[in-house]
C-alpha atoms as a PDB file:
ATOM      1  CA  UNK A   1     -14.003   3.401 -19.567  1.00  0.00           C
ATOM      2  CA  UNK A   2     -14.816  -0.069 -21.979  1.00  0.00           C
ATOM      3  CA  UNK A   3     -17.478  -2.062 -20.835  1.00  0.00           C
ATOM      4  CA  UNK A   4     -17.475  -5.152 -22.327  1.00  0.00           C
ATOM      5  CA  UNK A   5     -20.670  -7.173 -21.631  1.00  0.00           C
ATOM      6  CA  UNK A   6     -20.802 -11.016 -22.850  1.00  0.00           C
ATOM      7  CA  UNK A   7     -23.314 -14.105 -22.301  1.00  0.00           C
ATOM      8  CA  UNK A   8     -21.698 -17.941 -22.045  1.00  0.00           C
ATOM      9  CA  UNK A   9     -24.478 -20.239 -22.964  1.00  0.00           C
ATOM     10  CA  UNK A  10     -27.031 -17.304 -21.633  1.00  0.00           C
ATOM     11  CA  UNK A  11     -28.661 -14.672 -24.760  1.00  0.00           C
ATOM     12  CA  UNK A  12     -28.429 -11.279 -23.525  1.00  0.00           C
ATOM     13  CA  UNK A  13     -31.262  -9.047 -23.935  1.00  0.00           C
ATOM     14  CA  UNK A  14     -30.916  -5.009 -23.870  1.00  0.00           C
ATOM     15  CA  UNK A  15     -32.632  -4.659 -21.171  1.00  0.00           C
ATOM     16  CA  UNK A  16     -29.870  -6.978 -19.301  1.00  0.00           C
ATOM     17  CA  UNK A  17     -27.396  -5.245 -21.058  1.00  0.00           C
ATOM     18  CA  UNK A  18     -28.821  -1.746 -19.969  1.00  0.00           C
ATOM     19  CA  UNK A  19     -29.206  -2.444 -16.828  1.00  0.00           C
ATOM     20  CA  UNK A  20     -25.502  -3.644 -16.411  1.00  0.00           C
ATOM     21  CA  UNK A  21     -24.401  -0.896 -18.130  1.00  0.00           C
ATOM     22  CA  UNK A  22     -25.994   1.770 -16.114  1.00  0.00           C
ATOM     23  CA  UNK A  23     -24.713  -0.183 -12.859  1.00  0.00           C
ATOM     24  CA  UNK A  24     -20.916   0.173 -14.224  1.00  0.00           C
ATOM     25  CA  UNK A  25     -21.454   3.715 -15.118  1.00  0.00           C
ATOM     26  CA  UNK A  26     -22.142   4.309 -10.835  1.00  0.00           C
ATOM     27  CA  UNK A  27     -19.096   2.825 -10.005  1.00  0.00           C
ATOM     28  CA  UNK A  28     -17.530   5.846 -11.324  1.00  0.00           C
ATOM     29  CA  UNK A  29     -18.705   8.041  -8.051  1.00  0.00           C
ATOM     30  CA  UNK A  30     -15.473   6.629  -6.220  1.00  0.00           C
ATOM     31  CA  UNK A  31     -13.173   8.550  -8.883  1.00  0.00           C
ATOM     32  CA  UNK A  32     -10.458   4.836  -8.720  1.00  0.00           C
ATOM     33  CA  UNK A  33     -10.204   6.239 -12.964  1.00  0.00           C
ATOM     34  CA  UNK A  34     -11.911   2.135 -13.717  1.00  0.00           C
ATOM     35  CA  UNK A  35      -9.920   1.401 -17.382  1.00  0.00           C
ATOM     36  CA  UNK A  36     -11.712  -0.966 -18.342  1.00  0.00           C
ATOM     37  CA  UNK A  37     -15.297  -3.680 -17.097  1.00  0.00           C
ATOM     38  CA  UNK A  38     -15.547  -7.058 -18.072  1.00  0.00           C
ATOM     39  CA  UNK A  39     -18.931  -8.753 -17.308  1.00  0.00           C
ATOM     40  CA  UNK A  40     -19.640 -12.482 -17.913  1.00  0.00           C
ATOM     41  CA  UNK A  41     -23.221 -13.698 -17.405  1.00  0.00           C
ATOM     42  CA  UNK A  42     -22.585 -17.940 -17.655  1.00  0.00           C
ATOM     43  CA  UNK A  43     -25.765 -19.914 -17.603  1.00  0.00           C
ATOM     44  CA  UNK A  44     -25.321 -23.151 -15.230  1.00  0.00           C
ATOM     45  CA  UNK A  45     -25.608 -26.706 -16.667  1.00  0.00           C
ATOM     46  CA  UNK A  46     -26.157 -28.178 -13.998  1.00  0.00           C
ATOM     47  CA  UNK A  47     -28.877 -25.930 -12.716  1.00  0.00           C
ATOM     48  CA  UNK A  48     -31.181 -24.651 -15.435  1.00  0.00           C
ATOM     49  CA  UNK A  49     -32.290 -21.713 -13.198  1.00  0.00           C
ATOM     50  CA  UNK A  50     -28.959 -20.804 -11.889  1.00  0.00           C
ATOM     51  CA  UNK A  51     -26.629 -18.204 -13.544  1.00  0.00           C
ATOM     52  CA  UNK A  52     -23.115 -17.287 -12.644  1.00  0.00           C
ATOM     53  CA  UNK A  53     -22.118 -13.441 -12.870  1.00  0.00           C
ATOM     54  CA  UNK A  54     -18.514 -12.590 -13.170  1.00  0.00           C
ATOM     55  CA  UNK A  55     -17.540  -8.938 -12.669  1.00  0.00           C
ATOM     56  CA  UNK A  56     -13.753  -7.702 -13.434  1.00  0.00           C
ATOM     57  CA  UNK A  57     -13.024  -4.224 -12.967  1.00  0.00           C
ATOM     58  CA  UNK A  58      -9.322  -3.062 -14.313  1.00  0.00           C
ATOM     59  CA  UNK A  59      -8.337  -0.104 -12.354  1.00  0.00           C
ATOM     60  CA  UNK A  60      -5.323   2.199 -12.757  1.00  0.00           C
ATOM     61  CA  UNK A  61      -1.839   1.483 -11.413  1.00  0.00           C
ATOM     62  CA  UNK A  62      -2.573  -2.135 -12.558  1.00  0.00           C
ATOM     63  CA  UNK A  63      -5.042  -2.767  -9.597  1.00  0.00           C
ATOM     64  CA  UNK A  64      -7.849  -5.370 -10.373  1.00  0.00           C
ATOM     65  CA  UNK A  65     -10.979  -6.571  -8.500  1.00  0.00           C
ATOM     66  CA  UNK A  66     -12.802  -9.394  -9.542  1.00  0.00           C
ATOM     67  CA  UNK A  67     -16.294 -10.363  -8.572  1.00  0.00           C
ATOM     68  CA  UNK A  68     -18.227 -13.618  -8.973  1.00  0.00           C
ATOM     69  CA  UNK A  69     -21.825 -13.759  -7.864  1.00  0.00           C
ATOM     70  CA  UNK A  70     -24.028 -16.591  -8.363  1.00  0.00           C
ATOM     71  CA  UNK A  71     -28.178 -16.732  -7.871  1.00  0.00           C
ATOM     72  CA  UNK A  72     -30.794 -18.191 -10.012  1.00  0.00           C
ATOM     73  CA  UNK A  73     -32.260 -14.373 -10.897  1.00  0.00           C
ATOM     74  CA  UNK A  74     -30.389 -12.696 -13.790  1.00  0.00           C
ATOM     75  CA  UNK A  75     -31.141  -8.931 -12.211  1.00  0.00           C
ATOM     76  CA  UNK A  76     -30.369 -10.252  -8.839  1.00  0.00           C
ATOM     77  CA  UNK A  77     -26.933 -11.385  -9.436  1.00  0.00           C
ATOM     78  CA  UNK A  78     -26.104  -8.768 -11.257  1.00  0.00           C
ATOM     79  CA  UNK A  79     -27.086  -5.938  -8.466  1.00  0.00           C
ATOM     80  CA  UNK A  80     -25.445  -8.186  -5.725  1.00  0.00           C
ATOM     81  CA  UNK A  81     -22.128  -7.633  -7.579  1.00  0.00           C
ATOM     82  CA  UNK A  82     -22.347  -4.018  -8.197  1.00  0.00           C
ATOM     83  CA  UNK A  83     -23.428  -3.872  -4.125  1.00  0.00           C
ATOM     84  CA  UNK A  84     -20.175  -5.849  -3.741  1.00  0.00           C
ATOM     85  CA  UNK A  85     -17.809  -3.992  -6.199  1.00  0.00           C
ATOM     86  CA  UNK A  86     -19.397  -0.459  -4.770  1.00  0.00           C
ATOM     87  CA  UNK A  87     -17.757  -2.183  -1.240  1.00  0.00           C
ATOM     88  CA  UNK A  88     -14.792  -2.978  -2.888  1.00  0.00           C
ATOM     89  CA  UNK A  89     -13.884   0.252  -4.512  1.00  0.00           C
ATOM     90  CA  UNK A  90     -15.006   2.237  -1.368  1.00  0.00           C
ATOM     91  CA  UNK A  91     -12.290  -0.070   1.063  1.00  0.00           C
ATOM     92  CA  UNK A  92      -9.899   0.213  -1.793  1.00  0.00           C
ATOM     93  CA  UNK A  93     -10.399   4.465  -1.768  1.00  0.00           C
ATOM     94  CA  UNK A  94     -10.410   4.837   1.708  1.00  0.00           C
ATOM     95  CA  UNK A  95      -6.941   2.983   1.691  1.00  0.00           C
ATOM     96  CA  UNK A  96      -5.817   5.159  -0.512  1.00  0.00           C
ATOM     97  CA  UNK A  97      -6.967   8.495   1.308  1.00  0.00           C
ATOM     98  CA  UNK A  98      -5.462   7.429   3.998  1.00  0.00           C
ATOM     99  CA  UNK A  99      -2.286   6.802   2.814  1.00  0.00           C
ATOM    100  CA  UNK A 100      -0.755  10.396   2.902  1.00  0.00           C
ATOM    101  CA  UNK A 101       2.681  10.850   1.648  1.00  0.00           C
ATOM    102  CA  UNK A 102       3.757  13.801   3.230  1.00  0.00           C
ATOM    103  CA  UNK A 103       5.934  16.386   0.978  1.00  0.00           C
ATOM    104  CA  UNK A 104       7.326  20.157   1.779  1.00  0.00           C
ATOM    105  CA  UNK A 105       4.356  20.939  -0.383  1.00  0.00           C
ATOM    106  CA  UNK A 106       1.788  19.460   1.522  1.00  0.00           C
ATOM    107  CA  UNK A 107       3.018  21.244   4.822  1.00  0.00           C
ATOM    108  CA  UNK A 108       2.489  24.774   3.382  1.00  0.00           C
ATOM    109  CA  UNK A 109       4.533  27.641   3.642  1.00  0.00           C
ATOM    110  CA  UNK A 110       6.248  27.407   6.795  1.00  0.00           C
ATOM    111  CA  UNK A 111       8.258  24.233   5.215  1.00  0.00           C
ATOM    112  CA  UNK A 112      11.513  25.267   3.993  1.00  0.00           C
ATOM    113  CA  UNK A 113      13.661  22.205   2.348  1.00  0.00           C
ATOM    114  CA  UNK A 114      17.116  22.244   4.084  1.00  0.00           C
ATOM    115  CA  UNK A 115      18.827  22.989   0.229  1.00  0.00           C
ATOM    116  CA  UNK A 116      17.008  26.379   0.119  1.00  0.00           C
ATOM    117  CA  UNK A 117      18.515  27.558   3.320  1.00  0.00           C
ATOM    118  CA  UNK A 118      21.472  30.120   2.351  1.00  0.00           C
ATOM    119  CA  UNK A 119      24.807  28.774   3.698  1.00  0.00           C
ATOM    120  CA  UNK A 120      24.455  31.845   6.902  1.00  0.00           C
ATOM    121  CA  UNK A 121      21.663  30.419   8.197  1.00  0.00           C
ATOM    122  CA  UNK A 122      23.277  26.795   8.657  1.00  0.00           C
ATOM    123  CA  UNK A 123      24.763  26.681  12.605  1.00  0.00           C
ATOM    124  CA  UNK A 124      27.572  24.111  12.824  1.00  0.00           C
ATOM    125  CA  UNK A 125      27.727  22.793  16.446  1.00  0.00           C
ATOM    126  CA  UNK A 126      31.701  21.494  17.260  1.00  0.00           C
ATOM    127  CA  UNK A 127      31.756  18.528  19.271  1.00  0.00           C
ATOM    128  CA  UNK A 128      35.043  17.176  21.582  1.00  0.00           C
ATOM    129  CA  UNK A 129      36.408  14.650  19.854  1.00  0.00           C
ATOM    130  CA  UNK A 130      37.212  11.519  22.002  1.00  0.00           C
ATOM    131  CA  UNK A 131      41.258  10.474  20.966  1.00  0.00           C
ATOM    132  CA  UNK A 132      42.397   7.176  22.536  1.00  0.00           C
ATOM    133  CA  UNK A 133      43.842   4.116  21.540  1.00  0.00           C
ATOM    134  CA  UNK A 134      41.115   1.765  19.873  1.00  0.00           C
ATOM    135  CA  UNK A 135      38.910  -0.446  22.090  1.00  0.00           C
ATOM    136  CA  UNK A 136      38.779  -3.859  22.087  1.00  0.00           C
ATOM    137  CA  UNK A 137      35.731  -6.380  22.975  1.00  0.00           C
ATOM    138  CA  UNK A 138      35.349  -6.557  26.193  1.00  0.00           C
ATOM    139  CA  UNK A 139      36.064  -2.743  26.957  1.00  0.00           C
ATOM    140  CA  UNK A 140      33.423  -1.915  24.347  1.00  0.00           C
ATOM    141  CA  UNK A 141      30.690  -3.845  26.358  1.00  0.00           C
ATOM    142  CA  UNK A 142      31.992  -2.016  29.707  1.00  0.00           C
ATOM    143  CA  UNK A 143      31.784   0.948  27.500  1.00  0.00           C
ATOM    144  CA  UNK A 144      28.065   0.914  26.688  1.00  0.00           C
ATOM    145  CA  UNK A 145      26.785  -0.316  29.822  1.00  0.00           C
ATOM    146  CA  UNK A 146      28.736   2.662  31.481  1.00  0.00           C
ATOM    147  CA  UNK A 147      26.702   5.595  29.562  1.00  0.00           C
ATOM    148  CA  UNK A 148      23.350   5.771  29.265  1.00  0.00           C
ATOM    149  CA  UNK A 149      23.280   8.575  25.819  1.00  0.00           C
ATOM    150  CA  UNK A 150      25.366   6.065  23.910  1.00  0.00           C
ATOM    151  CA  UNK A 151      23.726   3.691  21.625  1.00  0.00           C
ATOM    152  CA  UNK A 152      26.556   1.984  20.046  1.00  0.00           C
ATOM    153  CA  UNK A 153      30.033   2.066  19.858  1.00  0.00           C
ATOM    154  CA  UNK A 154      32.770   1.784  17.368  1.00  0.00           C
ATOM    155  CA  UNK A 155      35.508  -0.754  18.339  1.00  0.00           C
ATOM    156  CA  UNK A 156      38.642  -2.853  15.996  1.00  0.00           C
ATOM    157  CA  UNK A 157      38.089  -6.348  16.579  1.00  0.00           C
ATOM    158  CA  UNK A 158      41.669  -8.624  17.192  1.00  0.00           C
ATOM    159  CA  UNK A 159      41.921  -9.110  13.565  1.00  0.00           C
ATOM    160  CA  UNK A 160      41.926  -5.087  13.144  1.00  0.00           C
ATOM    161  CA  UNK A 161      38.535  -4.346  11.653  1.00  0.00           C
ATOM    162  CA  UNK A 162      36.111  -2.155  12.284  1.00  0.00           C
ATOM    163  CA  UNK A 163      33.115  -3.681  14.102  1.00  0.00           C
ATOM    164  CA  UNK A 164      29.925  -1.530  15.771  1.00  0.00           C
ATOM    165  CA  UNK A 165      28.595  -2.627  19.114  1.00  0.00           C
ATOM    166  CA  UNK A 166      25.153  -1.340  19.807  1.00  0.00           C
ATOM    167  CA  UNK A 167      22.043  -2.234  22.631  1.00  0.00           C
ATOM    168  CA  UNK A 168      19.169  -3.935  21.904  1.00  0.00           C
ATOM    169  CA  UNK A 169      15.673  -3.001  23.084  1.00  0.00           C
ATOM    170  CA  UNK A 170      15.593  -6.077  25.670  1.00  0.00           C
ATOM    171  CA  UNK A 171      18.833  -5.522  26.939  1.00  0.00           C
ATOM    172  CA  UNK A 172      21.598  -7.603  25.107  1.00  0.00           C
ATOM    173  CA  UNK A 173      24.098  -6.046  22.752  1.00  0.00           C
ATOM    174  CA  UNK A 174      24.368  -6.619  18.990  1.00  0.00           C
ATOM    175  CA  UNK A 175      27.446  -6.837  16.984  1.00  0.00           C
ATOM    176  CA  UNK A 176      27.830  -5.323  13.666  1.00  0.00           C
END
């Protein structure tokens, strides 16, 4: 990881610098991979005592978090934004924990993909085919209110194309 550590109208000391340093370096217990750290310590004009820290932490898969904590203590600022980076990165790791993306590998051995099955293993169940003259609107909505298993239905419209009538959760029919 860079850390780059820079003072706008403030002089840095190393004792500021170490102890922004070592701060960055715990950030790593989250394991996000953090490319890169950008800290800007800006001394306020308007306030002599205030100071303005800026914390921007690159993270892989182009994810960025940026920080901005002001107080009028140096060492205060500083650990407020680590405190709220450390909160940060653990929502951010958490969200990605919990986003499982579930594979054949992930469910063990049991799993078989449906390509590795050898072609006498595969059962093909035959089903009646239902031959009759095509439907037409209004014997497609008598159609699906009739049944109960049916879902949708396949109709030609008057101008002879193909059109799919289906039911809607509240009760109406949609027309495809």
């Amino acid at each position: 990881m860079s850390k780059n550590i820079v003072g706008r109208r403030f002089d840095l000391s190393d004792s500021i610098r170490e102890h922004i340093s070592t701060s960055i370096d715990a950030l790593n217990m989250y394991n996000l991979e953090i490319i890169s750290s950008n800290t800007i310590i800006t001394a306020n004009n308007k306030s002599k005592e205030g100071v303005s820290v800026e914390l921007v932490l690159n993270l892989k898969d182009k994810n960025t978090i940026v920080i901005t904590q002001r107080d009028k203590d140096v060492y205060n600022a500083t650990d407020i934004a680590i405190e709220r980076a450390k909160k940060a990165l653990r929502r951010h790791a958490d969200k990605i924990k919990s986003h499982k993306v579930m594979s054949f590998k992930d469910l063990g051995l049991d799993a078989e993909a449906v390509l590795d099955l050898e072609p006498e293993e595969v059962e093909l169940v035959p089903m009646e085919l239902e031959l009759h003259k095509p439907l037409d609107f209004d014997e497609a909505i008598d159609a699906l209110k009739a049944e109960k298993k049916r879902q949708f239905i396949v109709f030609n419209d008057h101008d002879g194309l193909m059109r799919v009538m289906y039911k809607r959760a509240d009760g109406k029919f949609g027309l495809y």
